[in-house]
Protein backbone atom coordinates (compact mmCIF):
# COMPACT_ATOMS: atom_id res chain seq x y z
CA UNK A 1 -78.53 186.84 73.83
CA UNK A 2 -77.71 185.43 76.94
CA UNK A 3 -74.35 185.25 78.88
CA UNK A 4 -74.54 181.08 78.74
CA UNK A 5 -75.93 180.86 74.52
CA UNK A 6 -72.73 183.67 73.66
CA UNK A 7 -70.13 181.54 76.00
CA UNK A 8 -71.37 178.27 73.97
CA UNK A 9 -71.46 180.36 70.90
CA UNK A 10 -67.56 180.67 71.39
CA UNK A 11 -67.01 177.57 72.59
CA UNK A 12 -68.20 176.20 69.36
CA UNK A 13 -66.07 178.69 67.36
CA UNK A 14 -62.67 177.73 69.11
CA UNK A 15 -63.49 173.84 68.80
CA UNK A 16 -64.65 174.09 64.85
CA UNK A 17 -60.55 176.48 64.95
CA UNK A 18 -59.07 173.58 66.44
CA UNK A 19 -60.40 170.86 64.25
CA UNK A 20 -59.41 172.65 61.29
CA UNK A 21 -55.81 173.26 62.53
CA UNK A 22 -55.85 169.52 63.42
CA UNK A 23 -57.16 168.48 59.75
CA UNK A 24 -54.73 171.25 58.27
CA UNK A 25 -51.50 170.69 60.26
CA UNK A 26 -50.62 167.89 58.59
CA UNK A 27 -50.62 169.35 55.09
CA UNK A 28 -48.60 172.48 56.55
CA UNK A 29 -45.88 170.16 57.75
CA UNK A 30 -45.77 168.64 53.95
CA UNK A 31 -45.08 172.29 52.98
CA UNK A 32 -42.54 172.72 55.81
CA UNK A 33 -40.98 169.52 55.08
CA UNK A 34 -40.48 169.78 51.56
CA UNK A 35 -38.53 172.96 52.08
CA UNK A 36 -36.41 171.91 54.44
CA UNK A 37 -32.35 171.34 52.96
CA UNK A 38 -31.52 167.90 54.15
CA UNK A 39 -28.69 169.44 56.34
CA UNK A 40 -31.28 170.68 58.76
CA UNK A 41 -33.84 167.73 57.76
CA UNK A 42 -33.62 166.46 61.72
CA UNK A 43 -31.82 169.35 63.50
CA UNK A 44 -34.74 171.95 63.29
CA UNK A 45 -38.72 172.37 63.59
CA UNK A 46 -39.98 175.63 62.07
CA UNK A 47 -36.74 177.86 61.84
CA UNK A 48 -34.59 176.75 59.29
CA UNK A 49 -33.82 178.24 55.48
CA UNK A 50 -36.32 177.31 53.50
CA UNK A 51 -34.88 176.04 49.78
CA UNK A 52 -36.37 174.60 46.60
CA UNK A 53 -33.86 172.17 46.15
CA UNK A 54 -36.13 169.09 47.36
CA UNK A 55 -38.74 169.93 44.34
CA UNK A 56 -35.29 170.40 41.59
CA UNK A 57 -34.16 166.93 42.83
CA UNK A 58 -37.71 165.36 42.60
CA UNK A 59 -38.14 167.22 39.73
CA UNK A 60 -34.64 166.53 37.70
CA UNK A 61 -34.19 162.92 38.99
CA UNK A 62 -30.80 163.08 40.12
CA UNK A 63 -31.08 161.12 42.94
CA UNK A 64 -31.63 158.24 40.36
CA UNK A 65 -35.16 157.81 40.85
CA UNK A 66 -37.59 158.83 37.82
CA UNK A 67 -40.20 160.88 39.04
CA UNK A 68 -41.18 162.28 36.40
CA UNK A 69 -41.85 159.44 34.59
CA UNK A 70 -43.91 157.94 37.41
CA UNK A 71 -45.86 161.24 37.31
CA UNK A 72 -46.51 160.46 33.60
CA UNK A 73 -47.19 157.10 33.85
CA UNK A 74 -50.20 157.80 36.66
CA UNK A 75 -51.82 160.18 34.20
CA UNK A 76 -51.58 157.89 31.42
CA UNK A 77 -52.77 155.31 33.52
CA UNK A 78 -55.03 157.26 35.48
CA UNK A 79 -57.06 158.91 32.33
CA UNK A 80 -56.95 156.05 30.52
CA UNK A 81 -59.05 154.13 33.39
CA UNK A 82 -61.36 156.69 33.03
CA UNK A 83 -61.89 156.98 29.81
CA UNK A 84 -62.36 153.02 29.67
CA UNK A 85 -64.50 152.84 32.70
CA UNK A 86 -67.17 156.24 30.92
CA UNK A 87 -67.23 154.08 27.53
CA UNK A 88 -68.68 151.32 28.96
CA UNK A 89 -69.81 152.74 32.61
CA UNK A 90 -72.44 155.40 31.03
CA UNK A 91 -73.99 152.39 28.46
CA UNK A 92 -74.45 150.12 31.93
CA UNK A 93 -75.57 153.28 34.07
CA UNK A 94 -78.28 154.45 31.30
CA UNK A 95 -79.30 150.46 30.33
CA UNK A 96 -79.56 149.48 34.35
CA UNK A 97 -81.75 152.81 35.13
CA UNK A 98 -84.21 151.79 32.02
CA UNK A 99 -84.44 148.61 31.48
CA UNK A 100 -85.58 146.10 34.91
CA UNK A 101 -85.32 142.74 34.59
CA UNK A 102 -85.47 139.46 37.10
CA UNK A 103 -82.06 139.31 38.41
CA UNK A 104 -81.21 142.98 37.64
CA UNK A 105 -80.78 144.25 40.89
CA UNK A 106 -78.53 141.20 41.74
CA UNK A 107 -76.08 142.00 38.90
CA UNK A 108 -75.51 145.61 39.92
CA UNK A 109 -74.99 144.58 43.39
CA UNK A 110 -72.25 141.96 42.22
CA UNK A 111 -70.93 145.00 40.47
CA UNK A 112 -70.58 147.07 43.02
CA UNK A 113 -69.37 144.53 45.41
CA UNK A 114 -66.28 144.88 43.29
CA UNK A 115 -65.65 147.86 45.37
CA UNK A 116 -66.29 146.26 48.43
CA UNK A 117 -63.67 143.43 48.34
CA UNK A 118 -60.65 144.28 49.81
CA UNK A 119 -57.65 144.74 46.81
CA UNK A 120 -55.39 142.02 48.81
CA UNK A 121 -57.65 139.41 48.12
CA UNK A 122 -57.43 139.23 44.25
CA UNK A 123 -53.67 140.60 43.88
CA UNK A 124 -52.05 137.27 44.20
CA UNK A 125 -54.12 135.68 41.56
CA UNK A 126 -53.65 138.90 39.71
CA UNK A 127 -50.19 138.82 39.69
CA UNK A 128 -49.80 135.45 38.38
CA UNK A 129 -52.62 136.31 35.51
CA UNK A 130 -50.63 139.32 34.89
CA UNK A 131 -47.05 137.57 34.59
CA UNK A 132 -48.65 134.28 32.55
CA UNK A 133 -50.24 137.54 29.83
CA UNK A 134 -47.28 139.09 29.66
CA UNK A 135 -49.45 142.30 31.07
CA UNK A 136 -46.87 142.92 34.35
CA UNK A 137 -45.69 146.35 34.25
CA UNK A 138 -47.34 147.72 31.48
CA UNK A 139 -49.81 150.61 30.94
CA UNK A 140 -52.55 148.16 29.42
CA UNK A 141 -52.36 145.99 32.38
CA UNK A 142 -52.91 148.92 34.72
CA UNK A 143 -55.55 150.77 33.13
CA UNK A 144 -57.28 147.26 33.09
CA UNK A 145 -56.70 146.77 36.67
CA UNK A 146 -58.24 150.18 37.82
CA UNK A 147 -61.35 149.05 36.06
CA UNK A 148 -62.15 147.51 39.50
CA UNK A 149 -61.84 150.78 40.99
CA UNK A 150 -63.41 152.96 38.62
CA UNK A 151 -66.05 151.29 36.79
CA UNK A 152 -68.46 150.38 39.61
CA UNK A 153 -68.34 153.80 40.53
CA UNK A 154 -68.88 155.12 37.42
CA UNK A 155 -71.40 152.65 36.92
CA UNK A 156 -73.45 153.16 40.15
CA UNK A 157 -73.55 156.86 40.36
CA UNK A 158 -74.43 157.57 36.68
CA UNK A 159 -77.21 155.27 37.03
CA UNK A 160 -78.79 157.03 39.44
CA UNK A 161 -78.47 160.12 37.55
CA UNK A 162 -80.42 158.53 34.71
CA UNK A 163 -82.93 157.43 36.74
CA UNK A 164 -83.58 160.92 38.01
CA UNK A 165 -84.26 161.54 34.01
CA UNK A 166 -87.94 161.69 32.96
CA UNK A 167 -88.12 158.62 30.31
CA UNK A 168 -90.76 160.93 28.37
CA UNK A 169 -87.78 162.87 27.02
CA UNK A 170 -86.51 159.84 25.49
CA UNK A 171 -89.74 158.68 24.02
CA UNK A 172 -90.44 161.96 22.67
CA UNK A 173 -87.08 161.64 20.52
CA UNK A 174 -88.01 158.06 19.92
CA UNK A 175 -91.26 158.97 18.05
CA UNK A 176 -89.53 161.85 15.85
CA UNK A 177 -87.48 159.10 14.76
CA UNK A 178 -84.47 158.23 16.90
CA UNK A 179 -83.07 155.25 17.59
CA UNK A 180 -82.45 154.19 21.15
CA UNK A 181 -78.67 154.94 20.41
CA UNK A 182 -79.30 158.44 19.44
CA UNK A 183 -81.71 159.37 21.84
CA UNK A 184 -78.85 158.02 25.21
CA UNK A 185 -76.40 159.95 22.97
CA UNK A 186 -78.52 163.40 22.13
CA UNK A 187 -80.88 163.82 24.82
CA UNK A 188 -79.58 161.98 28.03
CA UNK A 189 -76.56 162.13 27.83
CA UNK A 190 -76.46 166.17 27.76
CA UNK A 191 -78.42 165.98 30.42
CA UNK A 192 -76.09 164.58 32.86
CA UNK A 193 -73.39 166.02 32.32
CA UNK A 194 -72.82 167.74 35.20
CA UNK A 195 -73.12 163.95 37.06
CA UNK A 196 -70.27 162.83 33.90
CA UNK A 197 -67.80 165.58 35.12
CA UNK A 198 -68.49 164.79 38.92
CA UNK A 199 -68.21 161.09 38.66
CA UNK A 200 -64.99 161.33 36.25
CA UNK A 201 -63.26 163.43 38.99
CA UNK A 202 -63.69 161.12 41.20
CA UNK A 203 -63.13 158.29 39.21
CA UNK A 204 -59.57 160.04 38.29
CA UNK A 205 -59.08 160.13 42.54
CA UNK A 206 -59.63 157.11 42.91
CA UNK A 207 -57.09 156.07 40.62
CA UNK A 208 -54.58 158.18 40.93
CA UNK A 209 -54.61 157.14 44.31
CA UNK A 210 -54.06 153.46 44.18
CA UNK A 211 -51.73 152.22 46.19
CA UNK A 212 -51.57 148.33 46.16
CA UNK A 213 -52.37 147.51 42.73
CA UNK A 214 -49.19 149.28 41.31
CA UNK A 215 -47.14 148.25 44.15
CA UNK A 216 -47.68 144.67 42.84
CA UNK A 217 -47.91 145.00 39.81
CA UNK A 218 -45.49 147.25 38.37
CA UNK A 219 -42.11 147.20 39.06
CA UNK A 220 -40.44 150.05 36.88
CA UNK A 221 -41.79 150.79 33.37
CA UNK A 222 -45.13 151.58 34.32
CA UNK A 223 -45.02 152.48 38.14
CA UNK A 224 -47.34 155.66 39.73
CA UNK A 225 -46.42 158.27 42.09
CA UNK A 226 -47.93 156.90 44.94
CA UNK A 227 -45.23 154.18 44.79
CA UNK A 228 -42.64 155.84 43.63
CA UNK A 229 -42.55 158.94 45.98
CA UNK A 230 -41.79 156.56 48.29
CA UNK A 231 -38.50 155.78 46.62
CA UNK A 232 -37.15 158.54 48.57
CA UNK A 233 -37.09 156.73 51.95
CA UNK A 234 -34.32 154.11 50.54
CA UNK A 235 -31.14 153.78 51.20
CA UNK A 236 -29.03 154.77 54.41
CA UNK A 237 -30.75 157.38 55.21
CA UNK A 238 -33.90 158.75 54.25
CA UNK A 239 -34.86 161.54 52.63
CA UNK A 240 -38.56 162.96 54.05
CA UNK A 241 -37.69 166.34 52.67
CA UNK A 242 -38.07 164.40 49.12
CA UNK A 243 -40.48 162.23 50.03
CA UNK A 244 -42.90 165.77 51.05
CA UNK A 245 -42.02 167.25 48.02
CA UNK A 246 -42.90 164.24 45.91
CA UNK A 247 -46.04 164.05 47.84
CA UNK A 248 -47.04 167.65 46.84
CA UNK A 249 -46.21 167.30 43.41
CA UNK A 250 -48.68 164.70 42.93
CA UNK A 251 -51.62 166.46 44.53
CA UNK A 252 -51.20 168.93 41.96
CA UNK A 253 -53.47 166.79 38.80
CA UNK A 254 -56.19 165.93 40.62
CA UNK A 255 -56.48 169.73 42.88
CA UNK A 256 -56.20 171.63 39.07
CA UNK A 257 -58.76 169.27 37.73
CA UNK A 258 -61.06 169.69 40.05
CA UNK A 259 -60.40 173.77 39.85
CA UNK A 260 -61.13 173.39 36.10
CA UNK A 261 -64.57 171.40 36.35
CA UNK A 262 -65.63 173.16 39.65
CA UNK A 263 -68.60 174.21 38.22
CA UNK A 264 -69.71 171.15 37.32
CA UNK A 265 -68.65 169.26 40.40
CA UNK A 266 -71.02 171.40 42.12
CA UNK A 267 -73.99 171.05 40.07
CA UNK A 268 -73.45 167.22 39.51
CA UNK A 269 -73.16 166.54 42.93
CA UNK A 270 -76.05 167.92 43.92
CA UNK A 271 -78.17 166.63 40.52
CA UNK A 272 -81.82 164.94 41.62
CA UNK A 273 -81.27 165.40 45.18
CA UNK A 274 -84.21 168.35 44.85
CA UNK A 275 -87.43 166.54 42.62
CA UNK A 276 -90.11 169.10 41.55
């Protein structure tokens, strides 16, 4: 090896270090934050005492501010989108992978152009939809709402998973006397379910995540964590050492889920992109 390929060789190494300290600092100084006592909140940068008591004030709401309950409310919420969006998503997916007809491609596009729009540009008439139906603040009204996050996902990546199927399969059950119902239910359906678990994490993300629709459209009862952590920064002064800690918190669903399902993640997401 020569002395130029080994000097690029490092070169490479100590740019790919630096990116991932840039890409990574920002999620140490969470975890510095949140352990920061709001004494020494502005007065220090790395040395200070590092103390729990921003996560037991998140945690026990006694700065008047229900966390917890926001934390509950996003995974009620959150699932229940999901769970909503797979009941009817994997019925589209398997139906718009099958079944071609004049127009088809058309539909699915307007489907997924759902995903596309910007959220600003149907809140307003959302919001007055939502206060006319009495659905403002409510868990039905948000797990509604998220079906414009989550079903054209759901619906767009599944189908491509069924497409990848073989239809013989199907047509095989079909002769030994299936209906169409049992065969999507007994043979395809095991069949992706590697794709089910990868699309439903990411379904759950993309939920949990949502910013604007329950900034609009909740106001207490059924509020997320991704408005309410940033209760903290009211008032007189605020509190970023909360605000971090908050933050954290709510990582902690969708980083466990995906631990749990890791195995499938991996094998759905890379599902038909290898044909034999």
């Amino acid at each position: 090896m020569t002395v130029k390929k080994r000097l690029l060789g490092w070169l490479a190494d100590a740019a790919l270090v630096l990116y991932f300290v840039f890409a990574l600092f920002p999620i140490a100084w969470m975890v510095i934050l949140s352990l920061k006592p709001t004494n020494e909140l502005f007065s220090t940068y790395f040395s200070f005492s590092p103390t729990l008591d921003g996560y037991r004030t998140v945690l026990g709401d006694s700065e008047g501010i229900p966390f917890v309950r926001f934390f509950v409310n996003s995974l009620v919420v959150s699932v229940g989108a999901v769970v909503l969006s797979l009941l009817v998503g994997l019925p589209a997916a398997y139906a718009s992978a099958r079944w071609r007809f004049k127009g088809s491609e058309n539909l699915m596009f307007t489907l997924l152009s759902f995903r596309f729009a910007p959220e600003l540009t149907v809140i307003i008439p959302l919001f007055v939809l939502y206060q006319k139906l009495g659905l403002f603040d409510t868990y039905v009204g948000m797990v509604w709402v998220l079906q414009l996050v989550t079903l054209p996902l759901i619906v767009w990546i599944m189908r491509s998973y069924f497409a990848d199927l073989t239809p013989e399969l199907e047509q095989a059950a079909l002769l030994d006397g299936y209906t169409r119902k049992q065969a999507f239910v007994r043979v395809a359906l095991p069949l992706v379910k590697p794709g089910v678990a990868a699309v439903s994490l990411l379904a759950f993300i993309f939920a949990w995540n949502n910013f604007v629709f329950p900034l609009i459209l909740t106001s207490n009862e059924a509020q997320t964590v991704t408005v309410g952590a940033l209760s903290f920064l009211g008032g007189d002064r605020p509190k970023y050492n909360l605000t971090a800690a908050a933050a954290l918190v709510s990582v902690v669903p969708p980083l466990l889920l995906a631990l749990t399902i890791q195995r499938y993640l991996v094998r759905g997401l890379s599902f038909g992109a290898v044909k034999s």
